[in-house]
Protein backbone atom coordinates (compact mmCIF):
# COMPACT_ATOMS: atom_id res chain seq x y z
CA UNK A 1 123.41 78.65 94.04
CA UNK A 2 121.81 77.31 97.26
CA UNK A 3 119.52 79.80 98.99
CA UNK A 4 119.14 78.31 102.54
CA UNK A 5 120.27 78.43 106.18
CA UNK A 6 121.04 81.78 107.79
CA UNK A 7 122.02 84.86 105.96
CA UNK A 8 122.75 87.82 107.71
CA UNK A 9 121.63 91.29 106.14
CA UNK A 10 124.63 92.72 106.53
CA UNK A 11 125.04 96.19 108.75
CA UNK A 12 127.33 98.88 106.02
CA UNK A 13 130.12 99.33 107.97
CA UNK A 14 130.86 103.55 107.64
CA UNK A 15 133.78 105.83 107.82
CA UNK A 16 133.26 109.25 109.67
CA UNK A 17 132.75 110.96 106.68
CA UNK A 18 129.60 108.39 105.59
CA UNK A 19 131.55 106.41 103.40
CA UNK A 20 131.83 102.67 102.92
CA UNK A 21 134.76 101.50 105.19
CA UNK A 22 135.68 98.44 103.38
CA UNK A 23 138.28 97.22 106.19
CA UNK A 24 135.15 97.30 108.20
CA UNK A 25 132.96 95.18 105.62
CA UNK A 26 135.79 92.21 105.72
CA UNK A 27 136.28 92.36 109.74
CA UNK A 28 131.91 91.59 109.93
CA UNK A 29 131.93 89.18 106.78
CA UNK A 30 134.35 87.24 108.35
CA UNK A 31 132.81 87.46 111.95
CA UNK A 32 129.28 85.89 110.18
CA UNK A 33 130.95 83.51 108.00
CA UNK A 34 133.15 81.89 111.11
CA UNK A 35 129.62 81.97 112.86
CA UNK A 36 128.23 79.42 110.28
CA UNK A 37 126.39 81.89 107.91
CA UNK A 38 125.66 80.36 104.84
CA UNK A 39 125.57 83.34 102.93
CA UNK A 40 125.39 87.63 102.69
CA UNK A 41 123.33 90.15 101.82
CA UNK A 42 124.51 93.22 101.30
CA UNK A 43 122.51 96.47 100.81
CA UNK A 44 118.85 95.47 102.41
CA UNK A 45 117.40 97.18 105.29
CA UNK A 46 120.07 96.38 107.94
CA UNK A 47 122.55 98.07 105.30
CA UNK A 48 120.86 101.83 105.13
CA UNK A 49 120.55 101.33 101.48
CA UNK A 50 118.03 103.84 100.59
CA UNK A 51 120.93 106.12 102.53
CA UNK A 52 123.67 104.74 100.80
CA UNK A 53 125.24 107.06 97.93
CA UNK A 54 124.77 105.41 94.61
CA UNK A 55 128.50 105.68 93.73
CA UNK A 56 129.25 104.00 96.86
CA UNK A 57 127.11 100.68 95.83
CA UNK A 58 129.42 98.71 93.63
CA UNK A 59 132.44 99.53 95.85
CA UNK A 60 130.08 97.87 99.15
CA UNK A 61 129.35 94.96 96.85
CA UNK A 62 132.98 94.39 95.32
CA UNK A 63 134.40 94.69 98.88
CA UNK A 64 131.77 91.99 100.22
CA UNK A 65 132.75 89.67 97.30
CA UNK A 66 136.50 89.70 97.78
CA UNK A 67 135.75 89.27 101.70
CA UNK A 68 133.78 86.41 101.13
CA UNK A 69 136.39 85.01 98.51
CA UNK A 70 139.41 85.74 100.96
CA UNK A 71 137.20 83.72 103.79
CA UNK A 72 136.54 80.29 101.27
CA UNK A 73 140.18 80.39 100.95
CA UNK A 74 141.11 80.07 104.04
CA UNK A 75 137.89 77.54 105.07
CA UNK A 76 137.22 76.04 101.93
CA UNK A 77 134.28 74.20 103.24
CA UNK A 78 131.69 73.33 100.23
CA UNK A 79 131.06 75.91 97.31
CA UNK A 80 131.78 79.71 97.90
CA UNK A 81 128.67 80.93 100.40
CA UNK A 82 126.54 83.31 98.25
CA UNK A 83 126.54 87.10 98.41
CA UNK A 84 123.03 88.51 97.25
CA UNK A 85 123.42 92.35 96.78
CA UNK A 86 119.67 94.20 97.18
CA UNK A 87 118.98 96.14 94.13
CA UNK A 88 115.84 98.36 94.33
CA UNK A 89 114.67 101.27 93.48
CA UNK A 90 111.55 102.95 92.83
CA UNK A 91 111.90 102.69 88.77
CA UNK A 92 112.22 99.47 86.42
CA UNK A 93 115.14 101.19 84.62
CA UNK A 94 117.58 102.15 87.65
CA UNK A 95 116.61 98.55 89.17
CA UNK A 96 117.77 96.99 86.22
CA UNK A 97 121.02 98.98 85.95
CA UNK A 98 121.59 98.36 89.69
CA UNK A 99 121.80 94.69 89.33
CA UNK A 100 124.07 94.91 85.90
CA UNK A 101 126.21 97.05 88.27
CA UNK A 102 126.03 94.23 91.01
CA UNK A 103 126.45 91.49 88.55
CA UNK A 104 129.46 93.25 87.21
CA UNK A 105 131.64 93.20 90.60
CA UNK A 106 130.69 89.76 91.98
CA UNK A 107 127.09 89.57 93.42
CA UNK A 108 125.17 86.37 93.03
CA UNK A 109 121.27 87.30 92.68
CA UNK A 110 119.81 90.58 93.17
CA UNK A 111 117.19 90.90 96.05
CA UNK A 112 114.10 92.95 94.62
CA UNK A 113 111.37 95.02 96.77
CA UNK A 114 108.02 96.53 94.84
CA UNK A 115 108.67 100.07 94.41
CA UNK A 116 108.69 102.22 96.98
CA UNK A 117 107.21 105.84 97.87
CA UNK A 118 104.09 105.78 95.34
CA UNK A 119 101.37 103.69 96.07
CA UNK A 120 100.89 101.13 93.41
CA UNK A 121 98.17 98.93 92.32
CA UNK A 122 98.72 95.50 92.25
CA UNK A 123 98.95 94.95 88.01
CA UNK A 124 101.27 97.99 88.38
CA UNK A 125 103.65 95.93 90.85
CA UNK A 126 103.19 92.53 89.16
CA UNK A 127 104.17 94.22 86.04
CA UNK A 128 107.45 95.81 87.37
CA UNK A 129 108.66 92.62 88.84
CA UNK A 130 107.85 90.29 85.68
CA UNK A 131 109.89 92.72 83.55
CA UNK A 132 112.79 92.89 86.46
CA UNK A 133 112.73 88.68 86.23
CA UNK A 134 112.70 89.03 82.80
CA UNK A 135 115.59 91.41 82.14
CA UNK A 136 117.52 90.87 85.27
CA UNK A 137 121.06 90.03 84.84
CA UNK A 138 121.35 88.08 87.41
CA UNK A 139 118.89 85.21 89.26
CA UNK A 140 116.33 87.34 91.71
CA UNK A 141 115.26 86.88 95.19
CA UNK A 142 112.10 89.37 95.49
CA UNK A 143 111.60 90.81 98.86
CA UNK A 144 108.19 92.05 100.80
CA UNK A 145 108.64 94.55 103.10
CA UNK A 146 105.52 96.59 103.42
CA UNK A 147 106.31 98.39 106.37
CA UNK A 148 109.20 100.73 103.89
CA UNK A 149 107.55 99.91 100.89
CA UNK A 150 104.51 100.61 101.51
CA UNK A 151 103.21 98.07 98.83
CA UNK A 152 102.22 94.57 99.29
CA UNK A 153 101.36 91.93 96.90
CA UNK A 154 98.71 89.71 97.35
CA UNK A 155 99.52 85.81 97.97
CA UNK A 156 97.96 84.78 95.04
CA UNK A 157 100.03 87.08 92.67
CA UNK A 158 103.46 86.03 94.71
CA UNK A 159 102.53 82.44 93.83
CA UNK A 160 102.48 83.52 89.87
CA UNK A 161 105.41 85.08 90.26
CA UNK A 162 107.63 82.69 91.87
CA UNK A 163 106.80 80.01 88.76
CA UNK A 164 109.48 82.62 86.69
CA UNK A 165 112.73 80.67 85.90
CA UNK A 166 114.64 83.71 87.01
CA UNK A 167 113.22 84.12 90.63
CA UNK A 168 114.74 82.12 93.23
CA UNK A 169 113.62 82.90 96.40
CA UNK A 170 111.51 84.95 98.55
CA UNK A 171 112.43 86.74 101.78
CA UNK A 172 109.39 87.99 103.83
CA UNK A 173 109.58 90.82 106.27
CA UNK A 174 105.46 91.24 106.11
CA UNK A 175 105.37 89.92 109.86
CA UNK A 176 102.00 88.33 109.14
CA UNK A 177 102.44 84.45 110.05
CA UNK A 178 99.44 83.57 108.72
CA UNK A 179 100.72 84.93 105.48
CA UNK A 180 103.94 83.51 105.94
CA UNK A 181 102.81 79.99 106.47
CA UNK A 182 100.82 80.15 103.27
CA UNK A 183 103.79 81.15 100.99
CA UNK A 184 106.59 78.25 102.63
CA UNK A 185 103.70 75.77 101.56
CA UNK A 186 102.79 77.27 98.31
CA UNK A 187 105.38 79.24 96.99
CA UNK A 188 107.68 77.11 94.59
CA UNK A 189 111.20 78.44 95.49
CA UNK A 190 112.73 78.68 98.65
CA UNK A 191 111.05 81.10 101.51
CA UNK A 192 113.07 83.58 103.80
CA UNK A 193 111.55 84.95 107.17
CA UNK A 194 113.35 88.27 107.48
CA UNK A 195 111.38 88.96 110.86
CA UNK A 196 113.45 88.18 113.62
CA UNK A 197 110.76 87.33 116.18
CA UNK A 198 109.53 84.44 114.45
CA UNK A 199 112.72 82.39 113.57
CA UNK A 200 112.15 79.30 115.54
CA UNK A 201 108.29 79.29 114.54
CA UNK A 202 109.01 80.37 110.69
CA UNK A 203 112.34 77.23 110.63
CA UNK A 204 109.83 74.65 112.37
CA UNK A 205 107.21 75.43 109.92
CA UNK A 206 109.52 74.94 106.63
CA UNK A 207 111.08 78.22 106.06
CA UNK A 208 114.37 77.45 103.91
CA UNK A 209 116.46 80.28 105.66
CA UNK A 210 116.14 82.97 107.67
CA UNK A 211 118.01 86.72 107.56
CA UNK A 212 117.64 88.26 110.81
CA UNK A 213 119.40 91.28 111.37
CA UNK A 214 120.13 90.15 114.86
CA UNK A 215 122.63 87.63 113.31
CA UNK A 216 125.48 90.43 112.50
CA UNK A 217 126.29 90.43 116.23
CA UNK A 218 125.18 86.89 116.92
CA UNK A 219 125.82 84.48 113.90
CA UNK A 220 126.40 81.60 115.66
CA UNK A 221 123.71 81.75 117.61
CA UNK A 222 121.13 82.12 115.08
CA UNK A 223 122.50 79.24 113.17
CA UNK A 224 122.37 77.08 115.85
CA UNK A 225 118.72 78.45 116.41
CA UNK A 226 118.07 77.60 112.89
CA UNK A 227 119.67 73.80 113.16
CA UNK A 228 117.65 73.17 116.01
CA UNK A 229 114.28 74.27 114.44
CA UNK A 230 115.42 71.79 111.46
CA UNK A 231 115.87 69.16 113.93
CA UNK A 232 112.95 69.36 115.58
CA UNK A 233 114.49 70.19 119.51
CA UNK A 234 111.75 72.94 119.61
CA UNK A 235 112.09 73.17 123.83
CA UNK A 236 116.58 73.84 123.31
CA UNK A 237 115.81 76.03 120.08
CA UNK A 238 112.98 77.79 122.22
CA UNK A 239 115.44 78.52 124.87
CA UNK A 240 117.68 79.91 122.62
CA UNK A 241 115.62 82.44 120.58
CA UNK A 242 114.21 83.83 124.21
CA UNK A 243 117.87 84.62 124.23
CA UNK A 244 118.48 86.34 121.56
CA UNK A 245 115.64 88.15 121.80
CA UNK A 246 116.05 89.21 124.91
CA UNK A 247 119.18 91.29 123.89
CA UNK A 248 117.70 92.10 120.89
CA UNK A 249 115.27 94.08 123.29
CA UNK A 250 118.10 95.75 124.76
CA UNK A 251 120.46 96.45 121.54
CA UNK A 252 117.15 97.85 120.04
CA UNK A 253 116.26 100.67 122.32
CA UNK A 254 113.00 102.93 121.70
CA UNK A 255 113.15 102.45 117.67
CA UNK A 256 117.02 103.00 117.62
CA UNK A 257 117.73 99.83 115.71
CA UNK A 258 119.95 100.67 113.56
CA UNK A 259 122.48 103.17 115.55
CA UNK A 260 121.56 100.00 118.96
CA UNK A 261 123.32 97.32 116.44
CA UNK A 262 125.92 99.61 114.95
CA UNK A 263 126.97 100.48 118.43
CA UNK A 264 126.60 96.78 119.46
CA UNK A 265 129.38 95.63 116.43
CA UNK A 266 131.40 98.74 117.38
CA UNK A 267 132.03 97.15 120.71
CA UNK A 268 132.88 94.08 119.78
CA UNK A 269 135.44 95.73 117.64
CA UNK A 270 133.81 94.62 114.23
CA UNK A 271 132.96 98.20 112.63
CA UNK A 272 132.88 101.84 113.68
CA UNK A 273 129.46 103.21 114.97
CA UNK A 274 128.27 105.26 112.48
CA UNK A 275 125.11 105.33 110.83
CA UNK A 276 123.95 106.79 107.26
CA UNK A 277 122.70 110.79 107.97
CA UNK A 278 120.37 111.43 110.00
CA UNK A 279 120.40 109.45 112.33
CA UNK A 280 119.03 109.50 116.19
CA UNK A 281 121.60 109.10 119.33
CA UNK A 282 122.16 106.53 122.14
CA UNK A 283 121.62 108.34 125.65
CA UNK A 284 124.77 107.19 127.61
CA UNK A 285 122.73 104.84 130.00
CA UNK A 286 121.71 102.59 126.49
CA UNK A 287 125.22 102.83 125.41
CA UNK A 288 125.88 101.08 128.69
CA UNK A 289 123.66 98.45 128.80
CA UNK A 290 124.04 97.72 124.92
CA UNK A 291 127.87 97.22 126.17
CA UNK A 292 127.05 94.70 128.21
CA UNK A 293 124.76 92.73 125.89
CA UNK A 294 127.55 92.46 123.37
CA UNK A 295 130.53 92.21 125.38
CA UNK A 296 128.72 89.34 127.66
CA UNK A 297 127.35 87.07 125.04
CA UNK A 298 128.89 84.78 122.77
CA UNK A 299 128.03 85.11 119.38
């Protein structure tokens, strides 16, 4: 399994009642994958998770794999792009059962955070994810997000960590570049930048992939972004990411990031607009300009 390139974290596409639409799941799998994505990951940030019901988890992930399946079949281009299904939770036992439950309907690794909610001490944390590697059934990709978790492991202890045969990856979403730079030279598996304001500075420095959330409405772009960085045309991959941050700006109005994108996909026909409960609402006047944004630009 080759963890590289860009791969989205998928949006959950939602039915009106807050359940998983799964005819909504294959329409954006297939819109990323005909962008260039390399891969998906299902059930991070950009999903809702810690909103999505529990019994609705394995259905998400089944319904990604057969998408992803149905889409090599058609483009058989190279092996089957990976689909990495995010397994946390806040205890070693439920994580663990998570990814048996992923592993059982088609995910490929199992993306990780530190526990959540309790502040932890860092032999507390390095513990939890040593047993995780250990016991995992399936190859894990940890993930720092400190700004949920609320826990952050020091460099040093990341380092340790990523010598485990079972760990394959790391996706940061710290937003500390100094940080950042310091684990793609160190760390000894590949390194994800999972902030999407420093793609072209994270690719150009060595980062292996990147999963911006940006890239469920704009694959293409942000894969072209990414081959750019790789190539070294910094001033045309420059260009590009002022771009897509520019309507990132506007399909991320005042903190509404999630209900922005969903609204965003919704227009371009992908999924339906809903969001997990609660939720905040677009006035009318962002609903209009986030129309234009992704009715205007090609993806």
């Amino acid at each position: 399994m080759k963890i590289e390139g860009v791969i989205p974290p998928l949006m959950t596409p939602l039915d009106g009642d807050g359940g998983v639409d799964e005819g909504g799941v294959k329409r954006l799998i297939r819109h990323v994958l005909d962008g260039g994505a390399a891969g998906v990951f299902v059930q991070g940030s950009a999903g809702e998770f810690p909103m999505i019901a529990r019994t609705d988890r394995a259905g998400l992930i089944a319904a990604a794999k057969c998408a992803i399946i149905e889409h090599w079949k058609e483009k058989p281009q190279g092996p089957v792009p990976p689909l990495l299904a995010g397994c946390s939770s806040c205890t070693t036992r439920e994580t663990l059962r998570l990814i048996e439950e992923a592993r059982d309907v088609g995910a490929d690794a199992a993306v990780v955070l530190s526990p959540y909610y309790y502040k932890l001490r860092t032999p507390v944390l390095v513990r939890y994810l040593g047993e995780v590697a250990d016991r995992s059934a399936l190859p894990v990709v940890m993930y720092e997000n400190p700004h949920t978790m609320g826990n952050l492991l020091p460099v040093d202890e990341l380092l340790r960590l990523g010598t485990h045969g079972n760990v394959r990856g790391l996706k940061d979403s710290a937003g500390d570049f100094a940080r950042f730079l310091r684990l793609v030279n160190e760390f000894p598996k590949p390194v994800l930048q999972g902030n999407t304001a420093m793609m072209l500075a994270s690719v150009a420095s060595g980062a292996a992939g990147l999963v911006p959330g940006i890239a469920n409405l704009f694959p293409r772009k942000c894969v072209e972004l990414f081959e750019l960085a790789r190539a070294g045309k910094l001033d045309e991959a420059r260009a590009l990411e002022g771009e897509i941050l520019a309507a990132r700006e506007t399909i991320f109005p005042d903190g509404k990031w999630r209900e922005g994108l969903k609204y965003a996909l919704s227009v371009r026909g992908l999924i339906e607009p809903h969001c997990a409960e609660p939720h905040d609402e677009l006035t009318g006047e962002e609903k209009k300009r986030i129309g234009q944004v992704a009715s205007g630009v090609d993806s």
